[in-house]
Protein backbone atom coordinates (compact mmCIF):
# COMPACT_ATOMS: atom_id res chain seq x y z
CA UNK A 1 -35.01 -4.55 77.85
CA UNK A 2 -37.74 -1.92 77.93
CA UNK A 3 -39.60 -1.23 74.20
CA UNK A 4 -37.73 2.15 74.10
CA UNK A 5 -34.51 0.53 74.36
CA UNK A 6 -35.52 -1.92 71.94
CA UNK A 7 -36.22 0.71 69.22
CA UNK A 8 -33.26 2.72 70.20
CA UNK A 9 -31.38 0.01 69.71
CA UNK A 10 -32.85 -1.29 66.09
CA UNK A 11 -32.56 2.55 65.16
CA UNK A 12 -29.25 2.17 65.82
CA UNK A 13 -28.36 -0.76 63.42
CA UNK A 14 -30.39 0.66 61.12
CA UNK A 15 -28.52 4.04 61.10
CA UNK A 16 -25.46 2.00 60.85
CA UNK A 17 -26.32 -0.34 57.64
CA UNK A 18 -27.26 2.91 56.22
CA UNK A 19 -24.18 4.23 56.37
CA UNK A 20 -21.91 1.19 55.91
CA UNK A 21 -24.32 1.70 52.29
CA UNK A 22 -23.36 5.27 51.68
CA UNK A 23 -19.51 4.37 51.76
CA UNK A 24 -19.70 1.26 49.81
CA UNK A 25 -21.45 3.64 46.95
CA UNK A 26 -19.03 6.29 47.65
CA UNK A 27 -16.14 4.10 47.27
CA UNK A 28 -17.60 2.76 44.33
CA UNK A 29 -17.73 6.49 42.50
CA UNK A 30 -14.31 7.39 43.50
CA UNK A 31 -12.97 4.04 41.72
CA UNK A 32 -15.36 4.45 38.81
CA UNK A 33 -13.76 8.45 38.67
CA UNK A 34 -10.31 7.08 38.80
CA UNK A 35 -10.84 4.67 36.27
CA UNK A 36 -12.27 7.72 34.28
CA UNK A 37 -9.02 9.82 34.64
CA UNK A 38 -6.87 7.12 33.97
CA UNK A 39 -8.45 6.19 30.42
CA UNK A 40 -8.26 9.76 29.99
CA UNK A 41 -4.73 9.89 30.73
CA UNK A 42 -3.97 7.49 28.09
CA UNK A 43 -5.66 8.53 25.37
CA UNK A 44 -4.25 12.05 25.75
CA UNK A 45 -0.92 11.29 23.59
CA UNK A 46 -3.70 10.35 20.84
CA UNK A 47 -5.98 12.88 20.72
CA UNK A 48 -2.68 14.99 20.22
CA UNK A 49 -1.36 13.43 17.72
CA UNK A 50 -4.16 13.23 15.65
CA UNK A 51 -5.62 16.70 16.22
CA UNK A 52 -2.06 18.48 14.73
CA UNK A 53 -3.99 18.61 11.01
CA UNK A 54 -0.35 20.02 9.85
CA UNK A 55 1.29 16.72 10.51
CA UNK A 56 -1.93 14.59 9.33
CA UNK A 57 -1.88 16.78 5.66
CA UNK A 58 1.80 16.45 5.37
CA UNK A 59 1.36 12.39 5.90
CA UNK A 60 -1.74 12.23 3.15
CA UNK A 61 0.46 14.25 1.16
CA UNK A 62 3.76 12.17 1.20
CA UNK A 63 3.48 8.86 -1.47
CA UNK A 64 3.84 5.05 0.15
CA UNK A 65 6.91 3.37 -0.81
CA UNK A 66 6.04 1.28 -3.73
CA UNK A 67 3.35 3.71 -5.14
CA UNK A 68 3.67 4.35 -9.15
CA UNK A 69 4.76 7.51 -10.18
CA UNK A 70 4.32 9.01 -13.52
CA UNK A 71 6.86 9.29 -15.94
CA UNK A 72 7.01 10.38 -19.67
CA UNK A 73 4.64 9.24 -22.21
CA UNK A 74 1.96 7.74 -19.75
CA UNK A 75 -1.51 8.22 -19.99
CA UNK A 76 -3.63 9.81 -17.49
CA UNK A 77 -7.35 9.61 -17.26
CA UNK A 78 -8.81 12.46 -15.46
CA UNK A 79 -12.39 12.70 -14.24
CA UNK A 80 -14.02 15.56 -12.53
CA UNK A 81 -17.22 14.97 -11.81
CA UNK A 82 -19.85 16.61 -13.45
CA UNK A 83 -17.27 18.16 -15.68
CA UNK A 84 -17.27 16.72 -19.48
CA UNK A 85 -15.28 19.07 -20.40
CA UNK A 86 -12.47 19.41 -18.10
CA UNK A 87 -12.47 15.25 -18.12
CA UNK A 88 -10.57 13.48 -20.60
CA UNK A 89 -7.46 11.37 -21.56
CA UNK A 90 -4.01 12.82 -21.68
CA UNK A 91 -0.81 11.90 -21.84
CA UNK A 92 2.49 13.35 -20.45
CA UNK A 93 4.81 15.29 -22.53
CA UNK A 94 8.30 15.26 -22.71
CA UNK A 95 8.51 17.90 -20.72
CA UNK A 96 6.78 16.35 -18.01
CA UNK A 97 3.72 18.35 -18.09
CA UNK A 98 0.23 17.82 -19.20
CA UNK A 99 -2.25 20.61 -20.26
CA UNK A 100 -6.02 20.68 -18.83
CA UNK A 101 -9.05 23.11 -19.31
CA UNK A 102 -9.09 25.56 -16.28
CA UNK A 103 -5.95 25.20 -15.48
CA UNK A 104 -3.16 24.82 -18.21
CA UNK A 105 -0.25 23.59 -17.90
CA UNK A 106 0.68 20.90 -14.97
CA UNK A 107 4.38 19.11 -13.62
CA UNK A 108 2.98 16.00 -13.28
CA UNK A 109 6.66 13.75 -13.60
CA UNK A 110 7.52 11.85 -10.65
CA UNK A 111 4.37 12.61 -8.74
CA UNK A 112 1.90 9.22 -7.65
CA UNK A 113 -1.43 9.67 -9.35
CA UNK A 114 -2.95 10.70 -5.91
CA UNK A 115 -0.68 13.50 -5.41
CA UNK A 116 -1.91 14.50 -9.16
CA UNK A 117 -5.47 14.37 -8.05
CA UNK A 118 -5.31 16.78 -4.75
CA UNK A 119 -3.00 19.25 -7.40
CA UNK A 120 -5.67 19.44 -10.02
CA UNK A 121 -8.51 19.81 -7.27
CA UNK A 122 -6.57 22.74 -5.41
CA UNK A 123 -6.05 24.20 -8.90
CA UNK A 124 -9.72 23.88 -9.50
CA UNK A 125 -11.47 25.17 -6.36
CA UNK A 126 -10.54 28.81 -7.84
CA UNK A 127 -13.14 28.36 -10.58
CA UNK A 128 -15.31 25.44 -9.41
CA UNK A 129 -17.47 24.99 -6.37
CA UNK A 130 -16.03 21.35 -4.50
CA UNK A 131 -14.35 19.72 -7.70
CA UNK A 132 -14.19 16.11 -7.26
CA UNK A 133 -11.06 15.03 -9.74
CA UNK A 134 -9.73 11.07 -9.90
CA UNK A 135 -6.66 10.82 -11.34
CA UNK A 136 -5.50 6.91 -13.23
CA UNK A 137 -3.00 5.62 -15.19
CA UNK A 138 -4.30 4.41 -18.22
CA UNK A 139 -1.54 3.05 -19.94
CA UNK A 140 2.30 2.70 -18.72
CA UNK A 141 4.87 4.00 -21.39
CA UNK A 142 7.35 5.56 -19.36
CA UNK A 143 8.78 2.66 -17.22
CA UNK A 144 9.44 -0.20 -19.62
CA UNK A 145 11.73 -3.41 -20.53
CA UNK A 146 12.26 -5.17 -23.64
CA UNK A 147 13.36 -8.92 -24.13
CA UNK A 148 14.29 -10.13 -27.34
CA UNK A 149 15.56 -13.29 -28.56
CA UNK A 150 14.93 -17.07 -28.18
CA UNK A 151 11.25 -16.30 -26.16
CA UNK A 152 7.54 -17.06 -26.73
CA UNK A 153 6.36 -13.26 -26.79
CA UNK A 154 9.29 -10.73 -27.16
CA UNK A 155 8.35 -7.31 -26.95
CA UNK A 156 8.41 -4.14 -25.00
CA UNK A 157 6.68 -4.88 -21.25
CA UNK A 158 5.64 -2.26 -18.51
CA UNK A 159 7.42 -2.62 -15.44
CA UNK A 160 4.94 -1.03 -12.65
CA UNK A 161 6.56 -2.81 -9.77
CA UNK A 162 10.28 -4.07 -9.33
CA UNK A 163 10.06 -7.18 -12.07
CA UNK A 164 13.38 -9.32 -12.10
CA UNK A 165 14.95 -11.00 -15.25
CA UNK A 166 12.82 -14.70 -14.42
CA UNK A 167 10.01 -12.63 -14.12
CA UNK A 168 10.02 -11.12 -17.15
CA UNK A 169 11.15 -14.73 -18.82
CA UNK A 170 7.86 -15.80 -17.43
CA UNK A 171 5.83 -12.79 -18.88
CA UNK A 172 7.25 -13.55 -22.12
CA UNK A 173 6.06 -16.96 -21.99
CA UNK A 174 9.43 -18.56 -21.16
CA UNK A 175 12.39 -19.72 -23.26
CA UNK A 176 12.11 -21.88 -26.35
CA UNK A 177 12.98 -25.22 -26.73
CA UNK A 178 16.47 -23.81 -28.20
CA UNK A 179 17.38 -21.21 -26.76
CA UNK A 180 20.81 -20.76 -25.10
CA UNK A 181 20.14 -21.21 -21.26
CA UNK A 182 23.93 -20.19 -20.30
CA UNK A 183 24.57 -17.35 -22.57
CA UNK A 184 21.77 -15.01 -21.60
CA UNK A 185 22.54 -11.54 -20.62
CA UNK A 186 21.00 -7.75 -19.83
CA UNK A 187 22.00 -4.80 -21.84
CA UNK A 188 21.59 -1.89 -19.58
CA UNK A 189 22.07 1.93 -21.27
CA UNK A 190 23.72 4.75 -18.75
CA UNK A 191 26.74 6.47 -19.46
CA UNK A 192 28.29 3.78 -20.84
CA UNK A 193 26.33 0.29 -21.99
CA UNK A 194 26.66 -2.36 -19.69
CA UNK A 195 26.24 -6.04 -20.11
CA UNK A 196 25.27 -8.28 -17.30
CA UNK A 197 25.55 -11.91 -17.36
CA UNK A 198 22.38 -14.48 -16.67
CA UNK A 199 22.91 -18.03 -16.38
CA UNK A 200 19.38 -19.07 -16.52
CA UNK A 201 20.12 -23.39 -14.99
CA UNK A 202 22.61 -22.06 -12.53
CA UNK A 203 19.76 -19.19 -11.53
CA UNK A 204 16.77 -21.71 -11.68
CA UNK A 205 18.30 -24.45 -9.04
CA UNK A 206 19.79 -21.76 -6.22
CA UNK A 207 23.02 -20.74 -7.85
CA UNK A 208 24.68 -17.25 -8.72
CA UNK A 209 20.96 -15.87 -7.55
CA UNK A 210 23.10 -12.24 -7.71
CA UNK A 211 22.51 -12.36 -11.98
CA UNK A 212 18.93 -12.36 -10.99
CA UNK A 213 18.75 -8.60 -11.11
CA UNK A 214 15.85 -6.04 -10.70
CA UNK A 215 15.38 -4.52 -13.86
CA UNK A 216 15.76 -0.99 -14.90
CA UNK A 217 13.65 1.29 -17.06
CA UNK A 218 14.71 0.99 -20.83
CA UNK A 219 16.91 -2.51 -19.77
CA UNK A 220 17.12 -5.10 -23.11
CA UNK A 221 17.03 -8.71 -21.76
CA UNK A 222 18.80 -10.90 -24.90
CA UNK A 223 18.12 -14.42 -24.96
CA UNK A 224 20.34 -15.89 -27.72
């Protein structure tokens, strides 16, 4: 083979890795590109979900299940910051209202004390410049049970989650040494009184677990 052939032919090979090179990157981009599209793809549904703001405010603004709401005769602590004189302790009225500097009178029954908060900030950003309010619930007086009786500590308790009638036996410090284990029962107001039955040894090992009832706002747990 003459030397021209011999760098015609090297040339050629050459020319040829070159381009075996070029496709091998160009595949390599169009997979990388697809790959692109496709994580693109599936995030789509997210991005719009998350970027309606309508439904995102309507979710902040609906309570969890489970989340305390205010009732009559609670206290409220509100804070605004930087704001002595708008802050202070109040309690809810009959009525269901409470009364704040700035912006009088406020429904405030049956609301969580977030929902409370963003009312008294979007009442407040008419007269103040970004009002930072916190809204807590000081004391419970609205939601409460009473047990009475044969117990260590009778009294009037708050009932901030569901509390059952062994539940509240145990916040009262339990039964005393005499006290009537068959004969205990619930007196529960409505339209007409009721009385419910709690047999505290059948309820203890397994049996008639039904007596063990959720208790009700303003529910009288007699232990004989």
């Amino acid at each position: 083979m003459g030397f021209f052939q011999v760098l015609k032919s090297t040339a050629g090979r050459r020319n040829l890795a070159i381009a075996l090179v070029l496709a091998a990157c160009q595949a390599g981009a169009q997979q990388q590109l697809l790959a692109a599209e496709e994580k693109a793809k599936a995030a789509a549904p997210v991005a719009a979900h998350t970027g309606n703001s309508a439904d995102v405010r309507q979710e902040q603004k609906s309570a969890t299940p489970g989340e305390y709401t205010v009732g009559e005769g609670d206290l409220l602590r509100i804070n605004v910051w930087k704001e002595t004189e708008i802050s202070q302790n109040v309690a809810v009225r009959p009525d269901g209202n409470i009364s704040l500097p700035l912006v009088s009178e406020i429904k405030v029954v049956g609301l969580t004390p977030r929902q409370i908060q963003e009312l008294i900030t979007e009442r407040l950003k008419s007269v103040l410049t970004n009002p930072q309010v916190t809204v807590t619930v000081t004391e419970v007086r609205s939601k409460m049970v009473y047990i009475t009786g044969e117990v260590a500590k009778p009294g009037a308790y708050p009932v901030v989650t569901p509390t059952n009638v062994l539940q509240l036996i145990a916040r009262a410090g339990g039964l005393n040494p005499f006290a009537n284990r068959k004969g205990i029962y619930i007196l529960r107001a409505g339209e007409r009184t009721s009385r419910l039955r709690f047999n505290y040894k059948d309820v203890v090992q397994g049996k008639n677990s039904e007596q063990n009832v959720i208790l009700q706002p303003g529910d009288t747990v007699v232990v004989p």
